[in-house]
Protein backbone atom coordinates (compact mmCIF):
# COMPACT_ATOMS: atom_id res chain seq x y z
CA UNK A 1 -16.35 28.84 -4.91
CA UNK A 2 -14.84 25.66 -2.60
CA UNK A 3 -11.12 25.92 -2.45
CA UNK A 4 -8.95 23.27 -4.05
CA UNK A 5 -8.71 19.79 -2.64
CA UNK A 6 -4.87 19.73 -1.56
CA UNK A 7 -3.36 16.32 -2.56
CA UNK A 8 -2.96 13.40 -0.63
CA UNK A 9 0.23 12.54 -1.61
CA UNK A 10 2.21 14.61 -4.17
CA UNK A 11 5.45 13.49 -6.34
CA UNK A 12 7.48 15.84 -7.56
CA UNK A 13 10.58 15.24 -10.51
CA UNK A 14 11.18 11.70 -8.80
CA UNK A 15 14.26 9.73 -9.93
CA UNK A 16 16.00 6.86 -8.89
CA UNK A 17 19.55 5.57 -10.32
CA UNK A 18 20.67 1.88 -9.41
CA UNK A 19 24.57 1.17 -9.59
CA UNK A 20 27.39 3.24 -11.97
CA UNK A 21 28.70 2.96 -14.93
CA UNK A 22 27.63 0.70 -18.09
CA UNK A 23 25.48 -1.09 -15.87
CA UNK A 24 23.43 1.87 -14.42
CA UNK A 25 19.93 1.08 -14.15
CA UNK A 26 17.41 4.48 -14.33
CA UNK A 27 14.38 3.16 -12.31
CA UNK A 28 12.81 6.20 -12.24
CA UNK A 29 13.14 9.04 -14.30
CA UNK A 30 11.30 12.98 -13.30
CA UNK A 31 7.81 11.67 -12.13
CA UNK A 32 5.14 13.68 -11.29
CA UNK A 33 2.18 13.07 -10.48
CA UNK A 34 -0.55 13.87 -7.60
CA UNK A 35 -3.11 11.53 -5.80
CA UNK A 36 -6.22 12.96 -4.08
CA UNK A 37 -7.97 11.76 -0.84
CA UNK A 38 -9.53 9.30 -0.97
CA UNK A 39 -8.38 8.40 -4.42
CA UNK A 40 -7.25 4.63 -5.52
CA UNK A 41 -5.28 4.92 -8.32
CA UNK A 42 -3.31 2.01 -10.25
CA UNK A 43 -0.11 1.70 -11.19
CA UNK A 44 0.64 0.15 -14.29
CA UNK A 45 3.67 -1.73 -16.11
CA UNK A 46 5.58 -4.55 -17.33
CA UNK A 47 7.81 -6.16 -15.06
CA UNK A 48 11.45 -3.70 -14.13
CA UNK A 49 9.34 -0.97 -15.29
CA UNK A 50 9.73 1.10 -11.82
CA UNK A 51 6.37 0.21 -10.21
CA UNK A 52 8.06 -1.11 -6.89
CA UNK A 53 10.77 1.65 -6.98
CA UNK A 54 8.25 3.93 -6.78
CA UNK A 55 5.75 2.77 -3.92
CA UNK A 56 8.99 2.58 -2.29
CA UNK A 57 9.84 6.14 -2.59
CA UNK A 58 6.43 7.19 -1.95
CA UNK A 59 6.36 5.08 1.46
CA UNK A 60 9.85 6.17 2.43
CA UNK A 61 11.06 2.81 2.20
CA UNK A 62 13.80 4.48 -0.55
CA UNK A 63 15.22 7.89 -1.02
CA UNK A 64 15.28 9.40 -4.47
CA UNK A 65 18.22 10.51 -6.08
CA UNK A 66 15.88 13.64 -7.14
CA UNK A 67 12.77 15.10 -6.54
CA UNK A 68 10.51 14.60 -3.57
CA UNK A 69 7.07 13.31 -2.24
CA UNK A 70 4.62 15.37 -0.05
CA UNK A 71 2.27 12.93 1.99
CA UNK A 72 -1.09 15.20 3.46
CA UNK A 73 1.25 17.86 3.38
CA UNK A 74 4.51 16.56 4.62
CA UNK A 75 7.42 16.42 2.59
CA UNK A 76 8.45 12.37 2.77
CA UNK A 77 11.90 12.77 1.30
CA UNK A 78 13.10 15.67 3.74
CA UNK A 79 12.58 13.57 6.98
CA UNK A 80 15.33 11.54 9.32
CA UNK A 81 15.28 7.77 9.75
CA UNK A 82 13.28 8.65 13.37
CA UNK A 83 10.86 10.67 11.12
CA UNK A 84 10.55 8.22 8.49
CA UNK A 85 9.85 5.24 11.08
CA UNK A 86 6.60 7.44 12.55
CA UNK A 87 5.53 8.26 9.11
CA UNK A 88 5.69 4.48 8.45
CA UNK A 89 3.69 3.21 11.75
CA UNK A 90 1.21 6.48 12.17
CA UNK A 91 0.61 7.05 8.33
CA UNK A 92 1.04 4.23 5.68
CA UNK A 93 0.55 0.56 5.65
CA UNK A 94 1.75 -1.76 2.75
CA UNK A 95 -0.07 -4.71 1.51
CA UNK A 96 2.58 -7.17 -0.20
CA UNK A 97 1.74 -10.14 -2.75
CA UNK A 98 4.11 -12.41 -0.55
CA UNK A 99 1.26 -11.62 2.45
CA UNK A 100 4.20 -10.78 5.00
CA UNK A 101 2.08 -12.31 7.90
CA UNK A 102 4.00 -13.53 11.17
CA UNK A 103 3.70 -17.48 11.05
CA UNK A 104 3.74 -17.85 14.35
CA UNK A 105 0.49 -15.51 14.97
CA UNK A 106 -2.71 -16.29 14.48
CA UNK A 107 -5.23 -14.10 12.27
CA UNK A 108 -6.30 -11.74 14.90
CA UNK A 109 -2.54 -11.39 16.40
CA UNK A 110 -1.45 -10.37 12.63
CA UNK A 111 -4.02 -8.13 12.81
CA UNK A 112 -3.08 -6.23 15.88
CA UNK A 113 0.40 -6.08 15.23
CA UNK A 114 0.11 -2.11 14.02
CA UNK A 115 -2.13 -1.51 17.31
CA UNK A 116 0.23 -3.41 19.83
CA UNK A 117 3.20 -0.61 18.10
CA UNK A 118 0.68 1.91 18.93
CA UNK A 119 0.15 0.36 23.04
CA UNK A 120 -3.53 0.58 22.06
CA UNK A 121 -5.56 -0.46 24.93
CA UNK A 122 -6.26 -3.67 24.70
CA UNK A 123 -10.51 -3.66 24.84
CA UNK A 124 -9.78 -0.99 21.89
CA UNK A 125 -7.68 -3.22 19.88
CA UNK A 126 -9.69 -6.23 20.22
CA UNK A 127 -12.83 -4.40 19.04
CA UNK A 128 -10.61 -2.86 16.07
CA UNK A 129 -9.58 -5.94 15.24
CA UNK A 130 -12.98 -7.59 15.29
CA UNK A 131 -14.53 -5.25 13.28
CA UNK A 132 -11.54 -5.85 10.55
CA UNK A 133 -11.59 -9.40 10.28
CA UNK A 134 -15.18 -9.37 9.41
CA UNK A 135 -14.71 -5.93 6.95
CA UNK A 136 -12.13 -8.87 5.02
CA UNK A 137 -15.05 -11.75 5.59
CA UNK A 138 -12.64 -13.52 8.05
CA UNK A 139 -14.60 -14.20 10.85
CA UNK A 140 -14.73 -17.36 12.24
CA UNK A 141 -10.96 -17.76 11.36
CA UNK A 142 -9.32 -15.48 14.06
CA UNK A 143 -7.53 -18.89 15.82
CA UNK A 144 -5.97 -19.82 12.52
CA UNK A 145 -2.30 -19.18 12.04
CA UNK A 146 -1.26 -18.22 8.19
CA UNK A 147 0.00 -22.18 7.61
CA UNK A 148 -3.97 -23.03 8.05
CA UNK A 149 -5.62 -20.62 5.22
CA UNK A 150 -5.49 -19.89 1.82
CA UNK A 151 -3.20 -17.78 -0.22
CA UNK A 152 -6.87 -15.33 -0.48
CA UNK A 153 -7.22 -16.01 2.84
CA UNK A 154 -3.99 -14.90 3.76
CA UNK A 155 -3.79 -11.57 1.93
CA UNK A 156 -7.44 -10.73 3.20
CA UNK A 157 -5.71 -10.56 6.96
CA UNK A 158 -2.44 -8.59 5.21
CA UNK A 159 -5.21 -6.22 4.07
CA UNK A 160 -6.87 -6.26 7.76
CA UNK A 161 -3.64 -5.68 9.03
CA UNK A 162 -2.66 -2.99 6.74
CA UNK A 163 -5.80 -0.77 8.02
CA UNK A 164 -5.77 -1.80 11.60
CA UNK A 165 -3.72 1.34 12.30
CA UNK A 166 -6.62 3.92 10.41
CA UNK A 167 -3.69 4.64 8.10
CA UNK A 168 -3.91 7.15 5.60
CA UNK A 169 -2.55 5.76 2.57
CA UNK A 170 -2.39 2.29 1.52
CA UNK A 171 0.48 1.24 -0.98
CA UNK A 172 0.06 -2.24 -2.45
CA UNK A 173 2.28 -3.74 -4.89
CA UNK A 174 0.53 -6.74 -6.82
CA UNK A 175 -1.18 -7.96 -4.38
CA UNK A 176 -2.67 -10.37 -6.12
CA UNK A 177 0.38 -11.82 -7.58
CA UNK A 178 0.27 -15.27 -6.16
CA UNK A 179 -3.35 -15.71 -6.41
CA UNK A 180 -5.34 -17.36 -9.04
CA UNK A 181 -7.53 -15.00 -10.88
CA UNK A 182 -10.97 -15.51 -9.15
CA UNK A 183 -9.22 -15.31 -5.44
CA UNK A 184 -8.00 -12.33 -7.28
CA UNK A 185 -10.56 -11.29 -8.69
CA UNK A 186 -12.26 -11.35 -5.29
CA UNK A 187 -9.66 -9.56 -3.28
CA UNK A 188 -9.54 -6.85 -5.48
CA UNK A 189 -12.85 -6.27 -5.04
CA UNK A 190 -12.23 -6.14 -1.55
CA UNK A 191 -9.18 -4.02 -1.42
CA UNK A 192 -11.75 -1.69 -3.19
CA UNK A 193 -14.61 -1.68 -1.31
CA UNK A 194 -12.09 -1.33 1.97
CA UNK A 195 -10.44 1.40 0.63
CA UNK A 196 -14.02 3.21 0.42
CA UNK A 197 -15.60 1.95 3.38
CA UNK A 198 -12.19 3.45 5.48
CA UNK A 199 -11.39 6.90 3.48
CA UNK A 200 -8.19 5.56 2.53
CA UNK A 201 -6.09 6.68 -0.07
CA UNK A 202 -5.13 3.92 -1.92
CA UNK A 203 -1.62 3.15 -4.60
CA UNK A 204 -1.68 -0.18 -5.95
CA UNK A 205 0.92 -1.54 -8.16
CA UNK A 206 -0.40 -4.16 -10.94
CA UNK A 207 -0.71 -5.71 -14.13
CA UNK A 208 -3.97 -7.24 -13.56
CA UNK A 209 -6.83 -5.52 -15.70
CA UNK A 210 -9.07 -6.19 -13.50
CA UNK A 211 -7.57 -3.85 -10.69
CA UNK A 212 -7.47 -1.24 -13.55
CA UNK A 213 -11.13 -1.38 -14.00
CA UNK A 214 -12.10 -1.05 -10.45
CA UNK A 215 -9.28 2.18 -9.60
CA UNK A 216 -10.40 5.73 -10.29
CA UNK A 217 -7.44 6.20 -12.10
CA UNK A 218 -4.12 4.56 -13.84
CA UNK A 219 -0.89 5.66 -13.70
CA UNK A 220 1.12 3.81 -16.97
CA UNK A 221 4.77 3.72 -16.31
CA UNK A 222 7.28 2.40 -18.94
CA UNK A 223 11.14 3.04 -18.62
CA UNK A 224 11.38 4.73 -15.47
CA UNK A 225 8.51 6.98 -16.74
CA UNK A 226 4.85 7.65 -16.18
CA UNK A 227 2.32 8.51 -18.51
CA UNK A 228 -0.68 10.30 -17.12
C-alpha cells in the first residue's frame, strides 16, 4: 500500500481581520483546506468575498491573524521577511489580471526577469525563455514591448513569466479579468494546459465558469469562509 501523497500546500484555521471597531472587516474566517501536487484548483466568490486575501496569505504576501500555511512542507506563516522573499523568488510566481509586465521590456526581457534574480547563465536563460514564449504561442513576438500586444497577449507573457523560474505553485487571481471572454476563454485553456505540461501546482482565483470547468477542483468561499 503507497503512502499518502503529502500536500502541496496546506491551510490551516486561516483568518484575517481588517481595521477595529464597528468597521472591522473579517476577510477570512478558520480556513482549511489542502491542495495536492500537481493539483489546479479554483477559487470561487463574489467580489470582497476573501479570494485575494487568501492567495495573499498563501503566497506570503500577508500574514494571518490566525492559523498558518505549509507550502511542500514548509510552514509559510512562521518565516522572516528574508525567508519570505526566497520563498517568493525560488517557490511561487503570481499571475495578476492587471498583467504586471515591465513597459519598458520587451516580451522575452519580461520573461527573464525571474531568471536574471536567479544570475542564470545567460545561454540557460535564453533557451528557458525560448521554450516559454512558444509553450504561451508567443513566438515571433519576443521584440515587442507590452504597449505593442494585446491584453491576451499580454497575460500569455505574465503566464511565461510566472513559470520561467520552474516554480512550484502558481497563484493567479482573475486572470482573466480584463479580457473579453474568448481571449479568456483561450488563456484559460492555456493556464491549464501549462500548469500540466510544467507539474505545477496551480490556485486560481475567479468567477469565470469557464475556469471552474477546466480546474480539478473548486474551492467556494462566501463571507470570509470556504466551502469544500
Amino acid at each position: 500500500m503507497s503512502a499518502p501523497v503529502e500536500p502541496m500546500v496546506a491551510v490551516r484555521g486561516l483568518s484575517r481581520t481588517y481595521g477595529s471597531g464597528p468597521g472591522t472587516t473579517h476577510a477570512l474566517r478558520e480556513v482549511s483546506f489542502d491542495v495536492a501536487p500537481g493539483e489546479m484548483v479554483a477559487v470561487v466568490g463574489r467580489s470582497g468575498s476573501g479570494k485575494t486575501t487568501l492567495l495573499n496569505l498563501v503566497g506570503g504576501l500577508d500574514r494571518p491573524d490566525e492559523g498558518s500555511v505549509r507550502l511542500d512542507g514548509t510552514e509559510v506563516t512562521a518565516l522572516d521577511d528574508e525567508g519570505l522573499s526566497r520563498l517568493r523568488r525560488d517557490s511561487i510566481s503570481y499571475v495578476f489580471q492587471t498583467f504586471g509586465l515591465i513597459p519598458a521590456l520587451t516580451a522575452a526581457e519580461n520573461v527573464g526577469v525571474p531568471l536574471r534574480m536567479r544570475r542564470t547563465p545567460v545561454a540557460d536563460r535564453e533557451q528557458r525563455v525560448a521554450l516559454l514564449l512558444d509553450l504561451v504561442g508567443m513566438r515571433g513576438h519576443e521584440l515587442q514591448r507590452p504597449s505593442e500586444l494585446s491584453g491576451g497577449q499580454q497575460q500569455r507573457v505574465g503566464i511565461a513569466r510566472a513559470l520561467a523560474g520552474s516554480p512550484r505553485l502558481l497563484l493567479a487571481d482573475e486572470p482573466t479579468g480584463q479580457l473579453d471572454a474568448e481571449t479568456g476563454l483561450s488563456v484559460m485553456a492555456l493556464l491549464r494546459a501549462v500548469v500540466e505540461s510544467e507539474g505545477v501546482t496551480a490556485v486560481v482565483a475567479t468567477h469565470d465558469p469557464v475556469m471552474m470547468s477546466l480546474a480539478d477542483r473548486v474551492l467556494r468561499i462566501a463571507d470570509g469562509r470556504v466551502h469544500l
